[in-house]
Protein backbone atom coordinates (compact mmCIF):
# COMPACT_ATOMS: atom_id res chain seq x y z
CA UNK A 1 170.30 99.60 74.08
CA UNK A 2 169.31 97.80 77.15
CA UNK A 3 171.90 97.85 79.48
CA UNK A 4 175.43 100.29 80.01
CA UNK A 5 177.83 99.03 82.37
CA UNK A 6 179.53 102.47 83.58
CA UNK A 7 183.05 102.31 85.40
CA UNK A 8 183.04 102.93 89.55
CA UNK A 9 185.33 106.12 88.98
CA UNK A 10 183.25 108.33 86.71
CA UNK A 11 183.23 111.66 87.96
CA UNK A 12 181.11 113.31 85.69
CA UNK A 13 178.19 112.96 83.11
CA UNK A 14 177.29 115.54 81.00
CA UNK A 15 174.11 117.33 79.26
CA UNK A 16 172.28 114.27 77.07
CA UNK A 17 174.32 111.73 78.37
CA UNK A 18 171.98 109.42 77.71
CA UNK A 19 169.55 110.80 75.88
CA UNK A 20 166.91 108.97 73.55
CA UNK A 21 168.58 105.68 75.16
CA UNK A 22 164.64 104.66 75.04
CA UNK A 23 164.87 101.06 76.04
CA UNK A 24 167.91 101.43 78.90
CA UNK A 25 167.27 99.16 81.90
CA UNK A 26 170.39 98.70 83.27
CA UNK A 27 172.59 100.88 84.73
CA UNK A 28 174.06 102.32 88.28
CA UNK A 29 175.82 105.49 88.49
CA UNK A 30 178.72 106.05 90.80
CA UNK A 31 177.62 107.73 94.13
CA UNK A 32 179.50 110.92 93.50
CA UNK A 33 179.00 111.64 90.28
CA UNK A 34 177.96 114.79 88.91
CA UNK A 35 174.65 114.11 86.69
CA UNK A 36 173.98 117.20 84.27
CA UNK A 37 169.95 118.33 83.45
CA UNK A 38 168.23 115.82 81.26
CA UNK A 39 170.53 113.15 80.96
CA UNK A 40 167.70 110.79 81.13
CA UNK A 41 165.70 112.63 78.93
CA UNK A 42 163.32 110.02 76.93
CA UNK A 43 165.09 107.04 78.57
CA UNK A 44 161.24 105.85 79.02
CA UNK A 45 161.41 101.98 80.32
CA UNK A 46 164.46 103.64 82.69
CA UNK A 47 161.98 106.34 84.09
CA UNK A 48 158.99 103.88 84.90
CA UNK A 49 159.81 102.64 87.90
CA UNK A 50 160.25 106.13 89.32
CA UNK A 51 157.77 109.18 89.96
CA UNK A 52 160.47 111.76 89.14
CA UNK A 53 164.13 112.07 87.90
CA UNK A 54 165.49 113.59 90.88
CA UNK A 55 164.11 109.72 92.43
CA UNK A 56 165.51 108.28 89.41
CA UNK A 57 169.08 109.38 89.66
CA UNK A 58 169.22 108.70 93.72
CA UNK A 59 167.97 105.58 92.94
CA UNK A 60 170.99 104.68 90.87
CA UNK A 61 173.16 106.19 92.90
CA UNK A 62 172.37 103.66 95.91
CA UNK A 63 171.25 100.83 93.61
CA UNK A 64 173.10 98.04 95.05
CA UNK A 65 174.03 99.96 98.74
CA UNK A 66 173.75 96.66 100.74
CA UNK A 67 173.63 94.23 97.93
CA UNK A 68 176.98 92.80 97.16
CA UNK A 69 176.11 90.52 95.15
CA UNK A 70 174.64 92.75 92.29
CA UNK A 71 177.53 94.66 92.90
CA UNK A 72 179.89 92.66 92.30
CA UNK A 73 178.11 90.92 88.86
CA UNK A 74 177.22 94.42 87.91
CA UNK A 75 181.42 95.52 87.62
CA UNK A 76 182.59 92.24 86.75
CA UNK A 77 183.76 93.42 83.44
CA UNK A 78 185.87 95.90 84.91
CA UNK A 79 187.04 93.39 88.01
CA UNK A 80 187.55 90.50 86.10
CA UNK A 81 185.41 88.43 88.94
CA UNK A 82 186.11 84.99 89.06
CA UNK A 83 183.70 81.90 89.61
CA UNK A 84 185.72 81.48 93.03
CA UNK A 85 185.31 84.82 93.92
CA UNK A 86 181.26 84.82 93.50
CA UNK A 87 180.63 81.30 95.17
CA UNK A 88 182.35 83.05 98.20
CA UNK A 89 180.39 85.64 98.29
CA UNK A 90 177.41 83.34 97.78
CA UNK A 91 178.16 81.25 100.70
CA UNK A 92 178.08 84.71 102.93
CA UNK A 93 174.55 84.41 103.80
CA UNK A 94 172.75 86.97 106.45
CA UNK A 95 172.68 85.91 110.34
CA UNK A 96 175.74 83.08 109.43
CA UNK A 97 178.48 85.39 111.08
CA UNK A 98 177.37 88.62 113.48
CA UNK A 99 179.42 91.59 113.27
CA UNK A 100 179.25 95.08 112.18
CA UNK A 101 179.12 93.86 108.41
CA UNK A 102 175.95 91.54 108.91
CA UNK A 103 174.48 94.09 106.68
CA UNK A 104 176.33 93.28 103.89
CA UNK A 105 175.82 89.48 103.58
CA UNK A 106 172.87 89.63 101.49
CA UNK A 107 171.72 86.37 100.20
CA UNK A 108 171.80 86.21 96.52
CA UNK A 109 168.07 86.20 95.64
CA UNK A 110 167.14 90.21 96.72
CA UNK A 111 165.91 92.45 94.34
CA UNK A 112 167.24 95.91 93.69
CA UNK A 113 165.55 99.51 93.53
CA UNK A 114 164.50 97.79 89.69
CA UNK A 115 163.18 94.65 91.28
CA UNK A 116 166.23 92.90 89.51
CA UNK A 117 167.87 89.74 91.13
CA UNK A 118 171.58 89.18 90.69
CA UNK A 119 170.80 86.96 87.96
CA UNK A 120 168.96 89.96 85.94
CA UNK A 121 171.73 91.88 86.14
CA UNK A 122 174.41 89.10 84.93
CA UNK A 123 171.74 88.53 82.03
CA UNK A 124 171.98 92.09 81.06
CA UNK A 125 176.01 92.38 81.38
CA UNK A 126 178.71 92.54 78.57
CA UNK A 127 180.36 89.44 80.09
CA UNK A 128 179.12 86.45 79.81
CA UNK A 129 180.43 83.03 81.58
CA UNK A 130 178.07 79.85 82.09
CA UNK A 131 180.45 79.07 85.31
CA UNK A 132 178.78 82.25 86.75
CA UNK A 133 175.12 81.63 85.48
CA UNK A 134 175.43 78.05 86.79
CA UNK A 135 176.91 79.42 90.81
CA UNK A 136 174.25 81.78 90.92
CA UNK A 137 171.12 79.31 89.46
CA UNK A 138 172.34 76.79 91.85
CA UNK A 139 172.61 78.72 94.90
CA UNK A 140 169.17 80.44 94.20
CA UNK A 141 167.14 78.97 91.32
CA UNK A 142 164.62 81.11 92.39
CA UNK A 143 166.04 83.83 90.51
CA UNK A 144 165.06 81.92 87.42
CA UNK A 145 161.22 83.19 87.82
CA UNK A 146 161.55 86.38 89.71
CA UNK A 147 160.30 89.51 87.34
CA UNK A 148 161.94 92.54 87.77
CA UNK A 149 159.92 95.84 87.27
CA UNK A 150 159.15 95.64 83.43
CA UNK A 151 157.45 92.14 84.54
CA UNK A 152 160.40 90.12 82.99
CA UNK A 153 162.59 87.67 83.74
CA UNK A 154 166.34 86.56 83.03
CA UNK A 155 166.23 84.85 80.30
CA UNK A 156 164.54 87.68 78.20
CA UNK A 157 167.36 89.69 79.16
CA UNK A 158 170.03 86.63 78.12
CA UNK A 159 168.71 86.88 74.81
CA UNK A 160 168.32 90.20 74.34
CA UNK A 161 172.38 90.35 75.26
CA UNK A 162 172.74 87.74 72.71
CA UNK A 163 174.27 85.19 75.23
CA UNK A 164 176.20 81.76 73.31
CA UNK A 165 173.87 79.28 73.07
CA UNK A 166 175.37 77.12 75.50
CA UNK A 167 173.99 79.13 78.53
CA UNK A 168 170.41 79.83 76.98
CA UNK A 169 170.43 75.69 77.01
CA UNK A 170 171.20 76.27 80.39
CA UNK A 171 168.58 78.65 81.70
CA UNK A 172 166.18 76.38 79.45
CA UNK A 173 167.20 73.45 81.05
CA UNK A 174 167.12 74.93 84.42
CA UNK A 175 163.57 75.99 84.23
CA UNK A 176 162.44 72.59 83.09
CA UNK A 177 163.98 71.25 85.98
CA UNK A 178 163.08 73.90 88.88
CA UNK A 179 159.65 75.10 87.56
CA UNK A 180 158.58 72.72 85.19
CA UNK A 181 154.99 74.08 85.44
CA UNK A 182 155.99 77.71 84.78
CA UNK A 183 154.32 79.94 82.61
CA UNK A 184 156.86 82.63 81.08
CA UNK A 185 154.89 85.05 79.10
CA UNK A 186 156.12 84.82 75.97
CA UNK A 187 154.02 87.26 74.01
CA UNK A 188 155.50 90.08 76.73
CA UNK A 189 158.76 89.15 75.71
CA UNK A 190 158.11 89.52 72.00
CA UNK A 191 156.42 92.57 72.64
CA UNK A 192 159.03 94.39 74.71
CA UNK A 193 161.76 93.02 72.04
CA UNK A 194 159.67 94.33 69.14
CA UNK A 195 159.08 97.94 70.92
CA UNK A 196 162.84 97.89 71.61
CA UNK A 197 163.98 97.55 67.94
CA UNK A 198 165.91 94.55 68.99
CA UNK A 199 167.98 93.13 66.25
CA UNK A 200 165.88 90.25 64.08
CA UNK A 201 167.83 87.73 65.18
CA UNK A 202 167.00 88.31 69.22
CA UNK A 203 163.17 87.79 68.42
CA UNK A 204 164.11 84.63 65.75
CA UNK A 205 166.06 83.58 68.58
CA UNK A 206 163.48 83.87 71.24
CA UNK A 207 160.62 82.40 68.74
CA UNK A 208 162.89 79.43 68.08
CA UNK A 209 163.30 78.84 72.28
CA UNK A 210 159.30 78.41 72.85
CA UNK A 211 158.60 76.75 69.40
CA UNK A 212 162.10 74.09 70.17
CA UNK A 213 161.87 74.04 74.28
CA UNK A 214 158.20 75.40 75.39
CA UNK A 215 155.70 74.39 72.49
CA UNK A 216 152.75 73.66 74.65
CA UNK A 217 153.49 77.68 75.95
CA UNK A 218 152.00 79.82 73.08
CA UNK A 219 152.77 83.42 71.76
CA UNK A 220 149.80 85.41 70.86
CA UNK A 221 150.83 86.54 67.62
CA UNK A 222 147.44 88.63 67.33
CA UNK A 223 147.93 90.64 70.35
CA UNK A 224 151.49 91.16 69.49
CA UNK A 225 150.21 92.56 66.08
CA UNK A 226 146.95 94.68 67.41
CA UNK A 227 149.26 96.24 70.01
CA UNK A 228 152.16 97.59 67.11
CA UNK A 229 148.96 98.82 65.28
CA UNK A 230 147.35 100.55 68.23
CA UNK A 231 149.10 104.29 68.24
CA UNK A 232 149.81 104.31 71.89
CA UNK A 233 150.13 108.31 73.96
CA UNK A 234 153.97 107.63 73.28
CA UNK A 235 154.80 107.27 70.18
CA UNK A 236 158.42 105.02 71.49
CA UNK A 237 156.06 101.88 72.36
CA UNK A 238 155.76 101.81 68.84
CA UNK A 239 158.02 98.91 66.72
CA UNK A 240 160.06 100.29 63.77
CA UNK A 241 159.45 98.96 60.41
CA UNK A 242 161.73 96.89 60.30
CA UNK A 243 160.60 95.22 63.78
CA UNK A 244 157.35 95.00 62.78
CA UNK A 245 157.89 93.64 59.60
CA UNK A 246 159.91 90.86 61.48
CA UNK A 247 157.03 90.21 63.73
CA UNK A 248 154.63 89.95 61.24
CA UNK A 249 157.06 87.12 59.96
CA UNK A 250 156.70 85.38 63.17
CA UNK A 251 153.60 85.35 63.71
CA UNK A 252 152.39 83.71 59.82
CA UNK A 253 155.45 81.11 60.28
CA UNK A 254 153.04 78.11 61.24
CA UNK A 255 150.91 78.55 58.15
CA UNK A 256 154.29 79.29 55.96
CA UNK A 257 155.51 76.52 57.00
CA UNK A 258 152.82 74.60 55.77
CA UNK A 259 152.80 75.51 52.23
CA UNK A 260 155.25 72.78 50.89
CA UNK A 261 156.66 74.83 48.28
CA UNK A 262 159.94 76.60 48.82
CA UNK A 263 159.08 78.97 45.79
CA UNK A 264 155.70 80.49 47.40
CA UNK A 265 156.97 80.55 50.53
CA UNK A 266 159.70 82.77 49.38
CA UNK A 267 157.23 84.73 47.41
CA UNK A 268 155.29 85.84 51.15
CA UNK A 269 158.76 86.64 52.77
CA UNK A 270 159.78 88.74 49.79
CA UNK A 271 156.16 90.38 50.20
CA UNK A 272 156.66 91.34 53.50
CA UNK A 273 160.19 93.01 52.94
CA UNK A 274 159.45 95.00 49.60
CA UNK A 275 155.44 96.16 50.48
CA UNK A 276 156.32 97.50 54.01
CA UNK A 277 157.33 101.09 54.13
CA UNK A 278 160.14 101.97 55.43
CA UNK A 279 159.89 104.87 57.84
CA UNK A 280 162.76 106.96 58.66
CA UNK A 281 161.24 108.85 61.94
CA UNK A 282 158.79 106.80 64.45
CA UNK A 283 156.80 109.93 64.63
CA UNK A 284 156.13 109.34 61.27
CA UNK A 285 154.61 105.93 61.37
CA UNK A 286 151.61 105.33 58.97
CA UNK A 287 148.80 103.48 60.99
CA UNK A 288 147.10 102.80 58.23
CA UNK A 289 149.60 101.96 55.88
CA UNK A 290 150.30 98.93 58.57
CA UNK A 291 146.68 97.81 58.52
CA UNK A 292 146.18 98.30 54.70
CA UNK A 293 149.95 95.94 54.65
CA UNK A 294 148.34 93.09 57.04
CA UNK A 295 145.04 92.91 55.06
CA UNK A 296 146.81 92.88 51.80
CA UNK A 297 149.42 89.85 53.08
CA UNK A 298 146.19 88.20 54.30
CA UNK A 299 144.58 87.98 51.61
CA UNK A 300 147.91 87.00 49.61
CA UNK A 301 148.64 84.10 52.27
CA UNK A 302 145.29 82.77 51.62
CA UNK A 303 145.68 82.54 48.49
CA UNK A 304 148.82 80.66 48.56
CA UNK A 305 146.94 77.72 51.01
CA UNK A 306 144.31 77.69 48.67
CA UNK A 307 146.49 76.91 46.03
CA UNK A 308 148.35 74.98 47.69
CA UNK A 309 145.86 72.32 48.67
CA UNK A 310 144.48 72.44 45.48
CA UNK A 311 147.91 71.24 44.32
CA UNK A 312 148.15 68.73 46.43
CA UNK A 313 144.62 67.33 45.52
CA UNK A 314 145.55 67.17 42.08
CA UNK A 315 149.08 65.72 42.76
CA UNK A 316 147.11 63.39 44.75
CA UNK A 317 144.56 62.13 42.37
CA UNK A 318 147.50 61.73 39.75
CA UNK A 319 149.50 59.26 41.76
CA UNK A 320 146.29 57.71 42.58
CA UNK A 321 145.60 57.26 38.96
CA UNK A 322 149.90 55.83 38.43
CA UNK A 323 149.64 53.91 40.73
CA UNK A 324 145.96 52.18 39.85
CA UNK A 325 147.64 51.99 36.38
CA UNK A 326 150.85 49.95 38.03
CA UNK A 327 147.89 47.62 39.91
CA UNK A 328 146.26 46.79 36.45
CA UNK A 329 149.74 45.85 34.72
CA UNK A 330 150.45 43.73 37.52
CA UNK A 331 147.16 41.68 37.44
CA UNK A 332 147.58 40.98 33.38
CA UNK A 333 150.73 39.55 33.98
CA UNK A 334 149.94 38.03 37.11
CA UNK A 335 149.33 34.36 36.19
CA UNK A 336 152.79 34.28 34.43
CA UNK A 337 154.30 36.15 37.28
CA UNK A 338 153.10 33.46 39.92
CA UNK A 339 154.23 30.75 37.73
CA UNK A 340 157.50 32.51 37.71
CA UNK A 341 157.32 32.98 41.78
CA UNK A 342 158.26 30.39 43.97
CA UNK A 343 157.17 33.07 47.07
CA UNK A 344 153.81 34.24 46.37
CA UNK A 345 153.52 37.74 47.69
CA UNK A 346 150.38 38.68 49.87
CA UNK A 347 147.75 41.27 48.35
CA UNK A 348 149.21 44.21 50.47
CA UNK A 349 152.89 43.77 49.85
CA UNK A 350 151.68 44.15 45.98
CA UNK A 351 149.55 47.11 46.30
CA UNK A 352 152.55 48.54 48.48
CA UNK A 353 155.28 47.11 45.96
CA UNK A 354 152.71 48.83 42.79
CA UNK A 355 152.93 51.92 44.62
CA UNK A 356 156.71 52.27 45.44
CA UNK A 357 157.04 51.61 41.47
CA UNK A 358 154.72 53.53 40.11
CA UNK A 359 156.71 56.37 38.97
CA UNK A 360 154.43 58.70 40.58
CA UNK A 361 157.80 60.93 42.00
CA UNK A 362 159.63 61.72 38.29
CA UNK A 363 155.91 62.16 36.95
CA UNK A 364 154.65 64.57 39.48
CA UNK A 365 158.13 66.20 38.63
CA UNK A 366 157.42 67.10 35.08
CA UNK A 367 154.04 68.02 35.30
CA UNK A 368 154.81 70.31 38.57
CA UNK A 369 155.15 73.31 36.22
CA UNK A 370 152.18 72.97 34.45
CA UNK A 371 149.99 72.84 37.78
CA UNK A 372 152.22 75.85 38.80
């Protein structure tokens, strides 16, 4: 859990409110609210930014004192904000109008107490409207790059909320047009998904945004790897089983891919889910269990590409050999097959013609299983 939206009128929050919410970023408490002893207790990306929980909790207290904007984006599932309403507020820019509320007209692009912009925080919320994501991004594309105090930006967070797809195309699109040259750091944003036992489909979902929309920006699958098998002081930073199987996934998917046979590829996946243990406490994670796992699906995935270009040499050589065959039959019977021609075909369009008919594709077919 990344992210609770709590309503303006809470009064109260009790003993372990929150307690083990290990990956919580975003969240503002109402300013009189009674906060009970260790209601942040192990709510450890929530407690970075500050030295101490007393800090902490005044922090969220006064998150967005002077900054509307967040405000207002933050409670928009309770307020029912409109597009209309936002672009107003938008337009309310600091110095434009002098009175006693100059204070308040904060331009869009500030950062709160967690270094987040107005557009981190409508990434992170419950509701999610493109009309909204495409005021904001136009008024202040700068949002777009700004990290917040975890070092990431919006569109980490979209995905992590599992926005439609229709406004990730948007943020994607909006970087390639604003910061074309940007760098996101991808292999952050894998890591912090992985550590947060995000669901699977978040970090497919992610992976299939660089691969599809950033290709030439890479994802260090090996740090990304080392790091889940480096037992940190904290034993949270660590990626559940599951997670870690999943980004063990990712990272092998280019040389998966590559092995052209559905079969064997379906033989690593089902590797990876039935040989990794299952842990049922983080505390209890086997380090070297994990390393003894990676080695093993090495040297199984190696195994496989051997194979498989061995297969494909021999598949190779024997439509080679078809198609030679279909060459000779066509030269015995090529004096009675000009004489038959009125178009004589050049030398090329015959070899191409021999090897279109040489039957290489049923052959290949039956003697797959014998290779195999």
């Amino acid at each position: 859990m990344h992210t609770i939206e709590l309503c303006d009128t809470i009064t109260n929050i009790d003993l372990d409110g929150f307690n083990n919410c290990h990956s919580l970023r975003n969240i503002s408490i109402p300013h009189d609210a009674d906060i009970g002893e260790y209601v942040f207790y192990k709510c450890f990306d929530l407690q970075q930014p500050f030295r101490a929980e007393e800090q902490l909790i005044h922090s969220l207290k006064h998150r967005f004192d002077n900054l509307p904007i967040h405000n207002m984006i933050y409670y928009q599932s309770y307020n029912n904000m409109t597009v209309d309403q936002l672009s107003s507020a938008l337009d309310k820019r600091s110095g434009h109008r002098r009175s006693p509320r100059m204070t308040l007209d904060q331009p869009g692009n500030k950062q709160d107490c967690m270094g987040m912009t107005p557009l981190h925080v409508l990434a992170c919320s419950s509701i999610q409207s493109i009309e909204l994501y495409k005021s904001l991004v136009t008024k202040y594309p700068e949002n777009l790059v700004v990290e917040d105090g975890w070092g990431d930006v919006p569109l980490l967070y979209a995905v992590w909320s599992d926005a439609p797809m229709e406004i990730l195309q948007f943020l994607v699109e909006s970087y390639q047009s604003f910061y074309p040259n940007h760098e996101l750091d991808w292999t952050g944003m894998v890591k912090t998904l992985g550590v947060a036992g995000a669901q699977n489909e978040c970090i497919m979902k992610l992976h299939s945004i660089q691969q599809t929309f950033f290709p030439d920006q890479r994802i260090d699958w090996t740090t990304v790897i080392q790091d889940a098998l480096s037992p940190p002081d904290q034993y949270y930073l660590v990626p559940s089983s599951k997670s870690f199987g999943h980004l063990v996934q990712c990272s092998i998917t280019d040389r998966v891919d590559k092995i052209g046979l559905k079969q064997w590829r379906d033989d690593i996946s089902d590797c990876i889910r039935k040989t990794l243990p299952t842990e049922r406490n983080k505390k209890l994670i086997d380090f070297d269990i994990r390393r003894t796992f990676l080695t093993d699906l090495e040297t199984t995935l190696s195994w496989y590409e051997d194979e498989y270009h061995k297969l494909k040499e021999a598949t190779s050589i024997l439509e080679l050999v078809l198609w030679k065959q279909k060459i000779d039959s066509h030269r015995s019977h090529g004096e009675r097959g000009r004489r038959n021609k009125k178009i004589r075909m050049g030398k090329a369009d015959v070899r191409e013609q021999c090897r279109f008919n040489c039957g290489a594709d049923i052959v290949i077919q039956h003697v797959m299983p014998y290779l195999l």
